[in-house]
C-alpha atoms as a PDB file:
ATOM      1  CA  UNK A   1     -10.046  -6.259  16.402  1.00  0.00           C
ATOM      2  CA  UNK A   2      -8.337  -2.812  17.197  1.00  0.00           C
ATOM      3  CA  UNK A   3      -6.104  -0.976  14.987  1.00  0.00           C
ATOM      4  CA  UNK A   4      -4.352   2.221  15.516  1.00  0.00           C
ATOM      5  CA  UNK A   5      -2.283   4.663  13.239  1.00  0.00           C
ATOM      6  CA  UNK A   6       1.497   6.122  13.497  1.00  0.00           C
ATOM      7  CA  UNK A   7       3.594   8.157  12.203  1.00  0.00           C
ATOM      8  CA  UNK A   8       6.794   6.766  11.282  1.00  0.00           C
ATOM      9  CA  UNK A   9       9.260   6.261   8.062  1.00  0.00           C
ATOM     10  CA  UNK A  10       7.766   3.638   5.832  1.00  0.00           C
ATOM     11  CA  UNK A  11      10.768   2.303   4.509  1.00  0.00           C
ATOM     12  CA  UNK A  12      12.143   1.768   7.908  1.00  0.00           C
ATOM     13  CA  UNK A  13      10.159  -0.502   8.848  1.00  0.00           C
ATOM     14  CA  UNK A  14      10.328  -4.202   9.565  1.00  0.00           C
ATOM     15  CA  UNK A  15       7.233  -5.487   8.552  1.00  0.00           C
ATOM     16  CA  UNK A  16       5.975  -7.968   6.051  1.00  0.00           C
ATOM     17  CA  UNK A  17       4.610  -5.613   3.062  1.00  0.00           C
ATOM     18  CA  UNK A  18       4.102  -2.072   2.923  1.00  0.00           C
ATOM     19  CA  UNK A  19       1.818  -0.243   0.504  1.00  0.00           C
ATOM     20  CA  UNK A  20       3.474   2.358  -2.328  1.00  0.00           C
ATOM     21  CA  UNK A  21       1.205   5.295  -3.158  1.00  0.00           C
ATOM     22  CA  UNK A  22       2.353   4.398  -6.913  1.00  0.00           C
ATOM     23  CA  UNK A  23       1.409   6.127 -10.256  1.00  0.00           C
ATOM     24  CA  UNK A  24      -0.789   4.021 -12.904  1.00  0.00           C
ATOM     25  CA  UNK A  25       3.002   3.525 -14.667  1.00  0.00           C
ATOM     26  CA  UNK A  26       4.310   2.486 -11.509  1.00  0.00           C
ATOM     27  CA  UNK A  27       7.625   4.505 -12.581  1.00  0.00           C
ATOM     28  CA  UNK A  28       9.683   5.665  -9.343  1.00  0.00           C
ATOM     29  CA  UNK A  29       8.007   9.159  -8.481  1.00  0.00           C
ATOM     30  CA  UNK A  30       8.665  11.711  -5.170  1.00  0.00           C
ATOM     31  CA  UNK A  31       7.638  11.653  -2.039  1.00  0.00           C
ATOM     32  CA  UNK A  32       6.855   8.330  -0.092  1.00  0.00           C
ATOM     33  CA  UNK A  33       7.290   6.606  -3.693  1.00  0.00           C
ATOM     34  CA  UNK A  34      10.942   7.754  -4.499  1.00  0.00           C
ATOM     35  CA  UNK A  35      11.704   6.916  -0.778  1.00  0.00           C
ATOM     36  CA  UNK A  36      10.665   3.452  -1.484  1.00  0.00           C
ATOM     37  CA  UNK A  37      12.767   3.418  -4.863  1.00  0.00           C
ATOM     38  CA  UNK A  38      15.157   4.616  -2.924  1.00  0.00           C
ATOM     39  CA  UNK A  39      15.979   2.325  -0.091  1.00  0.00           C
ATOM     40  CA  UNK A  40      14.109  -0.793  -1.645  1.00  0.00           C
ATOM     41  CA  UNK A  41      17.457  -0.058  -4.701  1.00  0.00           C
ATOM     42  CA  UNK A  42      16.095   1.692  -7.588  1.00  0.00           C
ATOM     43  CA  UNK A  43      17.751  -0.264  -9.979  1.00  0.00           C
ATOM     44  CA  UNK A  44      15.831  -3.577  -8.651  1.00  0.00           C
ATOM     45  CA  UNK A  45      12.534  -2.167  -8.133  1.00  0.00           C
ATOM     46  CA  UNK A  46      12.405  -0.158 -11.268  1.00  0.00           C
ATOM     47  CA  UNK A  47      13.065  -3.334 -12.954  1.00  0.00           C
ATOM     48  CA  UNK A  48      10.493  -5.561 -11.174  1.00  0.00           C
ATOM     49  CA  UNK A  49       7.595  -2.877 -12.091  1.00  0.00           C
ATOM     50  CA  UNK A  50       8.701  -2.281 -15.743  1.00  0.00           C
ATOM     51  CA  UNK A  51       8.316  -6.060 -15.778  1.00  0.00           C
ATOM     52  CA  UNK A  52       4.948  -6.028 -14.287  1.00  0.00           C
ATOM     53  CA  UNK A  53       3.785  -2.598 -16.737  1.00  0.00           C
ATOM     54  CA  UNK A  54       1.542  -0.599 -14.805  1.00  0.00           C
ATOM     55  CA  UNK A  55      -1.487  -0.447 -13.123  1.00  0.00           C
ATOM     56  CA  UNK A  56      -4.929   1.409 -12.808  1.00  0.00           C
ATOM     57  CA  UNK A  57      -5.902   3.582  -9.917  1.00  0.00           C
ATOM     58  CA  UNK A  58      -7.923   1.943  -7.235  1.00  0.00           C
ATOM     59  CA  UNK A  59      -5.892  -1.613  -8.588  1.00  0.00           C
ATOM     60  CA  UNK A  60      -2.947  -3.463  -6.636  1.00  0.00           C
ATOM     61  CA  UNK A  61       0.304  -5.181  -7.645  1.00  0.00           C
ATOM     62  CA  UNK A  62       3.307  -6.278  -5.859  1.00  0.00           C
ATOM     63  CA  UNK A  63       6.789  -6.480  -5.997  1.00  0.00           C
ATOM     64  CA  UNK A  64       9.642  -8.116  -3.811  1.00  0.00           C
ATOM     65  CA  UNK A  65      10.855  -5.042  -1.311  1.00  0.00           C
ATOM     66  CA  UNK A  66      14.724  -5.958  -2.087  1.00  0.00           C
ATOM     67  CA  UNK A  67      16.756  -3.997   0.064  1.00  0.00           C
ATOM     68  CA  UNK A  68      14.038  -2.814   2.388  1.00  0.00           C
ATOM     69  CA  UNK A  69      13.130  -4.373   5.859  1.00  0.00           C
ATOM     70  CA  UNK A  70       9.648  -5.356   4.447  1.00  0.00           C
ATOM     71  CA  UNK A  71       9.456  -8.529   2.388  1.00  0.00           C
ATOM     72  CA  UNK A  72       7.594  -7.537   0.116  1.00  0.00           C
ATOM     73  CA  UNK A  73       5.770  -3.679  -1.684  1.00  0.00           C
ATOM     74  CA  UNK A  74       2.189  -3.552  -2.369  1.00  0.00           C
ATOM     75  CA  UNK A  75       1.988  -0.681  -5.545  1.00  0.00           C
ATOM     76  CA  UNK A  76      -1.601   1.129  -5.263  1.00  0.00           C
ATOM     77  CA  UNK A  77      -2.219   3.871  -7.786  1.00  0.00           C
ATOM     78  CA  UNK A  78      -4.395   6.190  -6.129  1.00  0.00           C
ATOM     79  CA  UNK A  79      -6.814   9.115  -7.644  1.00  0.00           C
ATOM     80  CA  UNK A  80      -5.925  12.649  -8.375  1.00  0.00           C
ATOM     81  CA  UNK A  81      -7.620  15.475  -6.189  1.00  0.00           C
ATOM     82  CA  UNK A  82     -11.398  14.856  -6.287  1.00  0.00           C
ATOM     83  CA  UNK A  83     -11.470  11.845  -7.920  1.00  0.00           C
ATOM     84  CA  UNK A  84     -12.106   8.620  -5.969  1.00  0.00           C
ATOM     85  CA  UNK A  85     -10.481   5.067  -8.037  1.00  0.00           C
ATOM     86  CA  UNK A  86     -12.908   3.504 -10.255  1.00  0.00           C
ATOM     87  CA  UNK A  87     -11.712   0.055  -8.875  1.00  0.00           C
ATOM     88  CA  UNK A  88     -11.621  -1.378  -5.659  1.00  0.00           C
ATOM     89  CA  UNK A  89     -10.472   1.270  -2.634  1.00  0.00           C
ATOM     90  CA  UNK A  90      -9.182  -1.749  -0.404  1.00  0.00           C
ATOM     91  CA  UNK A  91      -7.159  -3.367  -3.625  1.00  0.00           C
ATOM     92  CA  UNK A  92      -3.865  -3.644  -0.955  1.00  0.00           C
ATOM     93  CA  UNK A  93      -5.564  -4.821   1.492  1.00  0.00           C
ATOM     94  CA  UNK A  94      -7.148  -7.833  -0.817  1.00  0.00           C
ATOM     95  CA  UNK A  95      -3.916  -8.059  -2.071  1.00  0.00           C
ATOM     96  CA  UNK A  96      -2.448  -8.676   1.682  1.00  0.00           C
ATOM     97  CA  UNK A  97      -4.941 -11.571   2.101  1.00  0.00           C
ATOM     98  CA  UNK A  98      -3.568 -13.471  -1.566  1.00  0.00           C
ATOM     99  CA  UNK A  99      -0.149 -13.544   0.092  1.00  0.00           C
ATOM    100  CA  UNK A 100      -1.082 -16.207   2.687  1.00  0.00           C
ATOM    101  CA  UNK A 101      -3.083 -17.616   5.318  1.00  0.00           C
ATOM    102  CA  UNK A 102      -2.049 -15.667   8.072  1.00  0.00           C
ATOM    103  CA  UNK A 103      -4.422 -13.302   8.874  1.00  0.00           C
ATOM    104  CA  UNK A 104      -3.218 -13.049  12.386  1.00  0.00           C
ATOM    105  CA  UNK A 105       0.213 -12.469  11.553  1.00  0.00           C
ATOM    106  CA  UNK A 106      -0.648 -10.091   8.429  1.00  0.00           C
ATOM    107  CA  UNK A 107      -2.710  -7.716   9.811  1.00  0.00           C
ATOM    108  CA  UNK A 108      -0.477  -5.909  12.735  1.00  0.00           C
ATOM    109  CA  UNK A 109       2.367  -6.149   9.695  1.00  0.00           C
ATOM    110  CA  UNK A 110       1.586  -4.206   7.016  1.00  0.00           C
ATOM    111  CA  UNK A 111       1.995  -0.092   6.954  1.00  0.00           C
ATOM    112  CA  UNK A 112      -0.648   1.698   4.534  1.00  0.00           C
ATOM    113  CA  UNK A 113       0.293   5.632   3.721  1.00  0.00           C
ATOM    114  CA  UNK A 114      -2.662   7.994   2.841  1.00  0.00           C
ATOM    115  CA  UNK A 115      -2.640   6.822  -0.628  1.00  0.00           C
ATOM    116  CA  UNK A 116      -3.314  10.686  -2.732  1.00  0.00           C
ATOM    117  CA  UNK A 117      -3.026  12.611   0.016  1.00  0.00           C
ATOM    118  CA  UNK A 118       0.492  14.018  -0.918  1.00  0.00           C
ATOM    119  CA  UNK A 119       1.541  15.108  -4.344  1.00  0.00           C
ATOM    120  CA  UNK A 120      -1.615  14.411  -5.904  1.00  0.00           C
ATOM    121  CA  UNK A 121      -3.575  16.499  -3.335  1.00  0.00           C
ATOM    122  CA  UNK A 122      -6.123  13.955  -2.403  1.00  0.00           C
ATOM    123  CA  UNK A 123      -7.568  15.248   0.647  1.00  0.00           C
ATOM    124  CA  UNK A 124      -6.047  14.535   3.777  1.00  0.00           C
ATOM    125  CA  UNK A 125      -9.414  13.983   5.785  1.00  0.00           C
ATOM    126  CA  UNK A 126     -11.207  12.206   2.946  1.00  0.00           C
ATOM    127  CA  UNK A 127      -7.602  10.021   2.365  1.00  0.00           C
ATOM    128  CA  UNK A 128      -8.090   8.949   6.105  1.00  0.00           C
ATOM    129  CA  UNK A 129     -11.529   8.143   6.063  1.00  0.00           C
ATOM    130  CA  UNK A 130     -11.413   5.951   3.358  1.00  0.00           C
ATOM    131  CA  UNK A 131      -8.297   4.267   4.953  1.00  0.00           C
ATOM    132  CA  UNK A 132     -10.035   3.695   8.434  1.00  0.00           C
ATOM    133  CA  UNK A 133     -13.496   2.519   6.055  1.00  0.00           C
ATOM    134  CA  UNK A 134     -11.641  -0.035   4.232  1.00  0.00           C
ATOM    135  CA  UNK A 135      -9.734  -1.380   7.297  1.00  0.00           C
ATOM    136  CA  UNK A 136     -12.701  -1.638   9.414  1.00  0.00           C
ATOM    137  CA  UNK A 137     -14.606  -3.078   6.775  1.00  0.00           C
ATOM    138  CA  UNK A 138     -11.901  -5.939   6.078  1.00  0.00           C
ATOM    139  CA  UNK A 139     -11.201  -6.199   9.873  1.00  0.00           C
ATOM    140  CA  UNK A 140     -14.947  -7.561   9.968  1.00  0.00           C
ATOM    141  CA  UNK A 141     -14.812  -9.849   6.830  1.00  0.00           C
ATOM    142  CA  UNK A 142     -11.861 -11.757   9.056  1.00  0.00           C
ATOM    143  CA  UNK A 143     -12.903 -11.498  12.849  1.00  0.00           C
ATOM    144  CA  UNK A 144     -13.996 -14.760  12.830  1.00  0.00           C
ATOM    145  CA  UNK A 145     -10.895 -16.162  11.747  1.00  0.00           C
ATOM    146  CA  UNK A 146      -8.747 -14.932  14.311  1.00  0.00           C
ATOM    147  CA  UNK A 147      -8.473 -16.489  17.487  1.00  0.00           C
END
């Protein structure tokens, strides 16, 4: 199954979950993260993660995505510059197969950012290559399933 990147405002569009580069405290940050806060209403999303804590790097957790277009934001604490996560790279994307059993549907629906690769200086090529691993590699655990 083919997938293909783009370039585009996250929290514009209408798709069923996107992914938050979040910190481990999942408190509203800069960058792609305080645009998220921003449109998704700070007030309700800030008070959906302080209920759910935190979260470890290379871990997943999910919130409702209020007043975005997506249904629902996948919060993914990635490393810090030369540090991969000690727990599972794909963690959204496992996270995106818990929500349902529509693999068909899910996949072309969900938007993943370069999780590191902006304030925490992950680097941009080794950010992208571990995005396009873990999507291949998930793409092939579900082939099957898709008609």
């Amino acid at each position: 199954m083919p997938f293909f990147a783009i370039q585009q405002d996250i929290t514009t569009m209408q798709v069923d979950a996107i992914v938050n580069a979040a910190n481990a405290s999942l408190l509203p940050g800069g960058g792609v993260c305080g645009a998220i806060f921003a449109k998704a209403g700070y007030k309700d999303l800030a008070a959906a993660c302080k209920a759910i804590g935190g979260c470890a790097p290379g871990q997943a957790v999910i919130t409702p995505g209020f007043a975005l277009p997506a249904a629902y934001v996948i919060h993914t604490p990635g490393p810090c510059a030369g540090r991969r996560p000690r727990g599972s790279p794909d963690a959204g994307q496992l996270l995106c197969k818990q929500l349902g059993p529509r693999p068909k549907v899910w996949l072309p629906l969900h938007r993943f950012p370069l999780i590191s690769a902006g304030i925490y200086g992950y680097p941009i090529q080794s950010a992208l290559e571990i995005a396009v691993d873990t999507i291949k590699a998930w793409l092939g655990t579900i082939s099957g399933r898709i008609p």
